[in-house]
N, C-alpha and C. Protein backbone atom coordinates (compact mmCIF):
# COMPACT_ATOMS: atom_id res chain seq x y z
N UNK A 1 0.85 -1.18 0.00
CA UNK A 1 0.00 0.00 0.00
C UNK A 1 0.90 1.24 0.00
N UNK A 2 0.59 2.29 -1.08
CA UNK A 2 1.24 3.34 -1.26
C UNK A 2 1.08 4.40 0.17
N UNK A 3 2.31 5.05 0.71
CA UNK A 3 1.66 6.35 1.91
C UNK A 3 1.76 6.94 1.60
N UNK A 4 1.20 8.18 1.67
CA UNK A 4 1.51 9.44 1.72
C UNK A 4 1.07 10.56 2.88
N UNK A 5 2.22 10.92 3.51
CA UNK A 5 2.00 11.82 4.44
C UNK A 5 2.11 13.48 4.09
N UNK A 6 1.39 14.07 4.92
CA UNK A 6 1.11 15.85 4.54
C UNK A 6 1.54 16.27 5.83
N UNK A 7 2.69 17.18 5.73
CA UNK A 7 3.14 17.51 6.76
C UNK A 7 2.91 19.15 6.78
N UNK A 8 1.95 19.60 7.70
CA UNK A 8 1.07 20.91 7.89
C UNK A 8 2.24 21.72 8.19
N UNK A 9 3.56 21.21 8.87
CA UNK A 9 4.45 22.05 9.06
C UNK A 9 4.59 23.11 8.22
N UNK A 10 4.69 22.59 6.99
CA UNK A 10 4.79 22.95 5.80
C UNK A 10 4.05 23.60 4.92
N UNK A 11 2.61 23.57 5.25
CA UNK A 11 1.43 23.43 4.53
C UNK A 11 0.56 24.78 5.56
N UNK A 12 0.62 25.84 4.67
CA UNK A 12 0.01 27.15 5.22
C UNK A 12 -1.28 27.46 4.86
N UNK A 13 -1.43 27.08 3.54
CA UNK A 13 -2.50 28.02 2.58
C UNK A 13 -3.36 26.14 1.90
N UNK A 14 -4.56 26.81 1.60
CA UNK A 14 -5.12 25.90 0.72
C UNK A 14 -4.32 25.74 -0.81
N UNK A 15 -3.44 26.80 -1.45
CA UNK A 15 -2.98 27.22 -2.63
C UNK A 15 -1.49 25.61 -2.01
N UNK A 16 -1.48 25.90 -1.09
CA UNK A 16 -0.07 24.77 -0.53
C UNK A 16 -0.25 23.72 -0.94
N UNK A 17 -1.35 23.42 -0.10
CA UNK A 17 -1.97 21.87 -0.26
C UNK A 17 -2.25 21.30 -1.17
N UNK A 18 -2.99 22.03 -2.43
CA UNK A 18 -3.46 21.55 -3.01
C UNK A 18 -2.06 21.66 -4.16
N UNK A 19 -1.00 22.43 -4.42
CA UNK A 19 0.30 22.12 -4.49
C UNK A 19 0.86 21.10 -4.39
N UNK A 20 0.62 20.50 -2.99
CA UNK A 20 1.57 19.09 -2.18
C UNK A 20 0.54 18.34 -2.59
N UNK A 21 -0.54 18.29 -2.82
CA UNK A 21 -1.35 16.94 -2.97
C UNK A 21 -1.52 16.53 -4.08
N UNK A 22 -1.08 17.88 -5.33
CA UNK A 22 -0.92 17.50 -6.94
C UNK A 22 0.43 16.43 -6.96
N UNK A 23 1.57 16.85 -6.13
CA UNK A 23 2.47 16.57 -6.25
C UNK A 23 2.59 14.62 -5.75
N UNK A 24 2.24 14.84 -4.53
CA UNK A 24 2.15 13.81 -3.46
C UNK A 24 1.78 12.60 -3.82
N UNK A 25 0.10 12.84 -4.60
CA UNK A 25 -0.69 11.88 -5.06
C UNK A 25 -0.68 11.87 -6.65
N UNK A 26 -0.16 12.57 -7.23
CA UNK A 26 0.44 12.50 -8.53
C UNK A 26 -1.00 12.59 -9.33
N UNK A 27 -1.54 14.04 -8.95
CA UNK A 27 -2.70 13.89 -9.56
C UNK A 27 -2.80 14.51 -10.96
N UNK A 28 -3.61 14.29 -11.90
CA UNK A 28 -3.84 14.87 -13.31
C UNK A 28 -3.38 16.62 -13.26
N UNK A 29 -2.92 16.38 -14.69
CA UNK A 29 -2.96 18.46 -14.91
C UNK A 29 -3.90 18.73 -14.90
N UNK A 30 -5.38 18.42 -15.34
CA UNK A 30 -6.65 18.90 -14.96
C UNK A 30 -6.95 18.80 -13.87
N UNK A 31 -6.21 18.29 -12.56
CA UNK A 31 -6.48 18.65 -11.51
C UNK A 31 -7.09 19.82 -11.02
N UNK A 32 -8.69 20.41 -10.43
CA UNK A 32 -8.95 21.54 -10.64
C UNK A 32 -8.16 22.59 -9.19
N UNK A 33 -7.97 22.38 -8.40
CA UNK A 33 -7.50 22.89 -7.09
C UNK A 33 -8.99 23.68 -6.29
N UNK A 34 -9.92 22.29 -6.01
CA UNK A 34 -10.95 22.74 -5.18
C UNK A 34 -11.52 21.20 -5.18
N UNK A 35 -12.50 21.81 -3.51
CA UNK A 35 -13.26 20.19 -3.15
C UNK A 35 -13.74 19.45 -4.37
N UNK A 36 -14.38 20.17 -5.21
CA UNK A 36 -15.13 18.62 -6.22
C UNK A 36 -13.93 17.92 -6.72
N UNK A 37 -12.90 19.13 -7.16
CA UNK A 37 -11.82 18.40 -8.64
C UNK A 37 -11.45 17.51 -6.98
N UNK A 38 -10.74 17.33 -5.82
CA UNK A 38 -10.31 16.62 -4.97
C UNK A 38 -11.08 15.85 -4.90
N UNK A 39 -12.47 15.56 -4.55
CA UNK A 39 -13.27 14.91 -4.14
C UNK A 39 -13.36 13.26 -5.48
N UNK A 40 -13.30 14.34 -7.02
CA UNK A 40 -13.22 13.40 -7.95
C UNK A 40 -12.01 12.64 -8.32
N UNK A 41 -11.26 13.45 -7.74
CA UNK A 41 -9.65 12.64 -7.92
C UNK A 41 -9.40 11.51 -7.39
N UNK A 42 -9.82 12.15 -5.57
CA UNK A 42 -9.53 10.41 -4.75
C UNK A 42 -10.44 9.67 -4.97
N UNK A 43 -11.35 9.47 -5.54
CA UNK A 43 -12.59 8.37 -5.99
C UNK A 43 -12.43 8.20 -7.30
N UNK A 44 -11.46 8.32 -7.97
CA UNK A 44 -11.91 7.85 -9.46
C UNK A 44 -10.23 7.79 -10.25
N UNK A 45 -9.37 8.97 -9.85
CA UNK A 45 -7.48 9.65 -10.58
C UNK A 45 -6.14 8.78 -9.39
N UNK A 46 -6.40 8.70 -8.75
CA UNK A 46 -5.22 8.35 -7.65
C UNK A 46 -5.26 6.69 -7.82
N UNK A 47 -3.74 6.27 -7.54
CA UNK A 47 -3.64 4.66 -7.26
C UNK A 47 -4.26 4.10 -6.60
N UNK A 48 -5.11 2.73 -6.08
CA UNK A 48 -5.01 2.21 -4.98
C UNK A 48 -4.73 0.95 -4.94
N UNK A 49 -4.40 0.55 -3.68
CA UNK A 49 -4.93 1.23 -2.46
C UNK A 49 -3.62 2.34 -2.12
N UNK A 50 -4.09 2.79 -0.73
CA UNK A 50 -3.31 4.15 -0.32
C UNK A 50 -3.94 4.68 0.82
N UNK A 51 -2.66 4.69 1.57
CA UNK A 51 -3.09 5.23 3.15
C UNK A 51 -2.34 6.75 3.06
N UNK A 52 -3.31 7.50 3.79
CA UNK A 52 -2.84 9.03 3.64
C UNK A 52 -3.08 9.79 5.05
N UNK A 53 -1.85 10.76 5.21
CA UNK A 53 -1.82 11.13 7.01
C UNK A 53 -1.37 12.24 6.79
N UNK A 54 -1.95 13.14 7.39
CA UNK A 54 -2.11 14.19 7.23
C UNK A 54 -1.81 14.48 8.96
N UNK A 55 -0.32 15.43 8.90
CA UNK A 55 0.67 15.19 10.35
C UNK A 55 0.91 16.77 10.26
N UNK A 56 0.95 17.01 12.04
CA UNK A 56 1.58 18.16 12.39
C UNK A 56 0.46 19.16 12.14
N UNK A 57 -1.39 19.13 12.23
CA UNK A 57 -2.06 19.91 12.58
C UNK A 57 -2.20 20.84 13.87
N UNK A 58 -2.16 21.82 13.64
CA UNK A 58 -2.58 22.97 14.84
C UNK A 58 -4.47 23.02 14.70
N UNK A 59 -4.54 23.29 15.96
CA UNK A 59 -6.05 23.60 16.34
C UNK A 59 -6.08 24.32 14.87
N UNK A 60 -6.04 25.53 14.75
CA UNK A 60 -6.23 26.52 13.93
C UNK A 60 -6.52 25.94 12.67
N UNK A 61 -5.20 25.17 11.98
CA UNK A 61 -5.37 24.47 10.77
C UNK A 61 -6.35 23.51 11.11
N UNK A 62 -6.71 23.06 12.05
CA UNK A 62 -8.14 21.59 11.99
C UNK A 62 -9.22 22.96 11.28
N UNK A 63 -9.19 24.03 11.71
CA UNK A 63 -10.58 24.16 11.37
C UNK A 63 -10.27 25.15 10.17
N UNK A 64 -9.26 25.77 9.84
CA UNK A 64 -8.90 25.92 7.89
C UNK A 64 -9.06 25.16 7.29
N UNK A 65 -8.47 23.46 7.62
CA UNK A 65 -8.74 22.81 6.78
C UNK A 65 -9.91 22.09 6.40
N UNK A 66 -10.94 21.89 7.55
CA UNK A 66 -11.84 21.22 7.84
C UNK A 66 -11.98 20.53 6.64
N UNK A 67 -12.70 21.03 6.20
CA UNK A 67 -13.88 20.80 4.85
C UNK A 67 -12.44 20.09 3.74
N UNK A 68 -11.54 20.27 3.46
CA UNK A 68 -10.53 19.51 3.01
C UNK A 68 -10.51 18.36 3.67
N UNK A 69 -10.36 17.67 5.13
CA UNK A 69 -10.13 17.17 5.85
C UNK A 69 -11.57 16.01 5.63
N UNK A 70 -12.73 16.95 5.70
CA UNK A 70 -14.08 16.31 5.36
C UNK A 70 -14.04 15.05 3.66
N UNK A 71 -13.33 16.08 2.92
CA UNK A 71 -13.76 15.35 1.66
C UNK A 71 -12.14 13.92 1.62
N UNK A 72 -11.35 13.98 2.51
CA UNK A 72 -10.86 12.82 2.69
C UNK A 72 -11.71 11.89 3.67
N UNK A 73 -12.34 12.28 4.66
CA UNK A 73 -13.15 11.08 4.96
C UNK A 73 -14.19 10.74 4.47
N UNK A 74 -14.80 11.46 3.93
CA UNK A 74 -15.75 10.89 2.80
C UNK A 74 -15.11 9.58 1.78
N UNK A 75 -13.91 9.81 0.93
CA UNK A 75 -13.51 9.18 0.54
C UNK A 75 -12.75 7.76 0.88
N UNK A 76 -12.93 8.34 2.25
CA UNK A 76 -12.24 6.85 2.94
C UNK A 76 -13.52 6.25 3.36
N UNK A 77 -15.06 6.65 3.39
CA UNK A 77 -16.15 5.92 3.52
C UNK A 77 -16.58 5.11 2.38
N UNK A 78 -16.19 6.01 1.15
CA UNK A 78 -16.75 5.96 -0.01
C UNK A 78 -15.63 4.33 -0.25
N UNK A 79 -14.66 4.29 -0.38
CA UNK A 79 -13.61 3.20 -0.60
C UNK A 79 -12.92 2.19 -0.11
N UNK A 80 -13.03 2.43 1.25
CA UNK A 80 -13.62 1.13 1.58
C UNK A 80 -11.79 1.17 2.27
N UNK A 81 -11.40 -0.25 2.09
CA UNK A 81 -10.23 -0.69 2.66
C UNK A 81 -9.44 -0.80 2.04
N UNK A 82 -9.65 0.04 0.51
CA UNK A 82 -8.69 0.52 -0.19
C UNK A 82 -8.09 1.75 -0.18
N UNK A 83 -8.54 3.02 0.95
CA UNK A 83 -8.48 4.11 0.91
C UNK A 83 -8.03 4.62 3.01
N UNK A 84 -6.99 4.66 3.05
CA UNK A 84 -7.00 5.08 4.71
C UNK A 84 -6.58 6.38 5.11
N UNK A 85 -7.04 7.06 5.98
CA UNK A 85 -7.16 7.99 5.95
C UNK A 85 -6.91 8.13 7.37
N UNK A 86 -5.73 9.17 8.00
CA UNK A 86 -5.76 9.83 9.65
C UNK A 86 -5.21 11.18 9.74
N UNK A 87 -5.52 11.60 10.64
CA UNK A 87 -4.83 13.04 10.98
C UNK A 87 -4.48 13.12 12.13
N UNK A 88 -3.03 13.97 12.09
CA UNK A 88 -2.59 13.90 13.95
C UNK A 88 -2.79 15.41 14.17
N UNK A 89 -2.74 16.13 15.14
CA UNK A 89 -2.32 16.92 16.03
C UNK A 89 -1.17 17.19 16.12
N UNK A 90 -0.57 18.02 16.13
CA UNK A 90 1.23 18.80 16.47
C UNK A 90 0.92 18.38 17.97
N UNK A 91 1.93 18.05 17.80
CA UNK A 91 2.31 17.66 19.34
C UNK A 91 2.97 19.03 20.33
N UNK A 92 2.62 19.64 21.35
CA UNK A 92 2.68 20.94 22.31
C UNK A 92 4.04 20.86 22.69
């Protein structure tokens, strides 16, 4: 199973992410850089299977990213035990 981790250290802006996650998950040039084009990518453009962790959240970023954060667990409902999905907390 392929990983890929997102390290928020790093990761400021939605313009970032969706940067690191073209890159990360090796998604299409029509990649659009918003929830649907993401939403259609991990359900239909990306390898699987594939576990994905998303490391080094601050309070702050849980709730910037939320709705990013949302359309990966969707996709890990949607896919079953081909698709894993966690997020940590920065550690204080």
């Amino acid at each position: 199973m392929k990983e890929v981790s997102f390290d928020f250290d790093r990761i400021g802006t939605e313009a970032d992410f969706y940067k690191v996650a073209a890159q990360s998950l090796t998604l299409p040039e029509y990649f659009g850089n918003n929830l649907d084009a993401l939403w259609d990518v991990l359900t239909g453009a990306i390898a699987l299977p594939v576990s994905i962790r998303f490391i080094n959240l601050t309070l702050g970023q849980l709730d910037k990213f939320g709705d990013i954060i949302q359309v990966f667990e969707d996709a890990q409902d949607e896919l079953g035990d081909d698709f894993s999905f966690e997020y940590y907390l920065k550690k204080l």
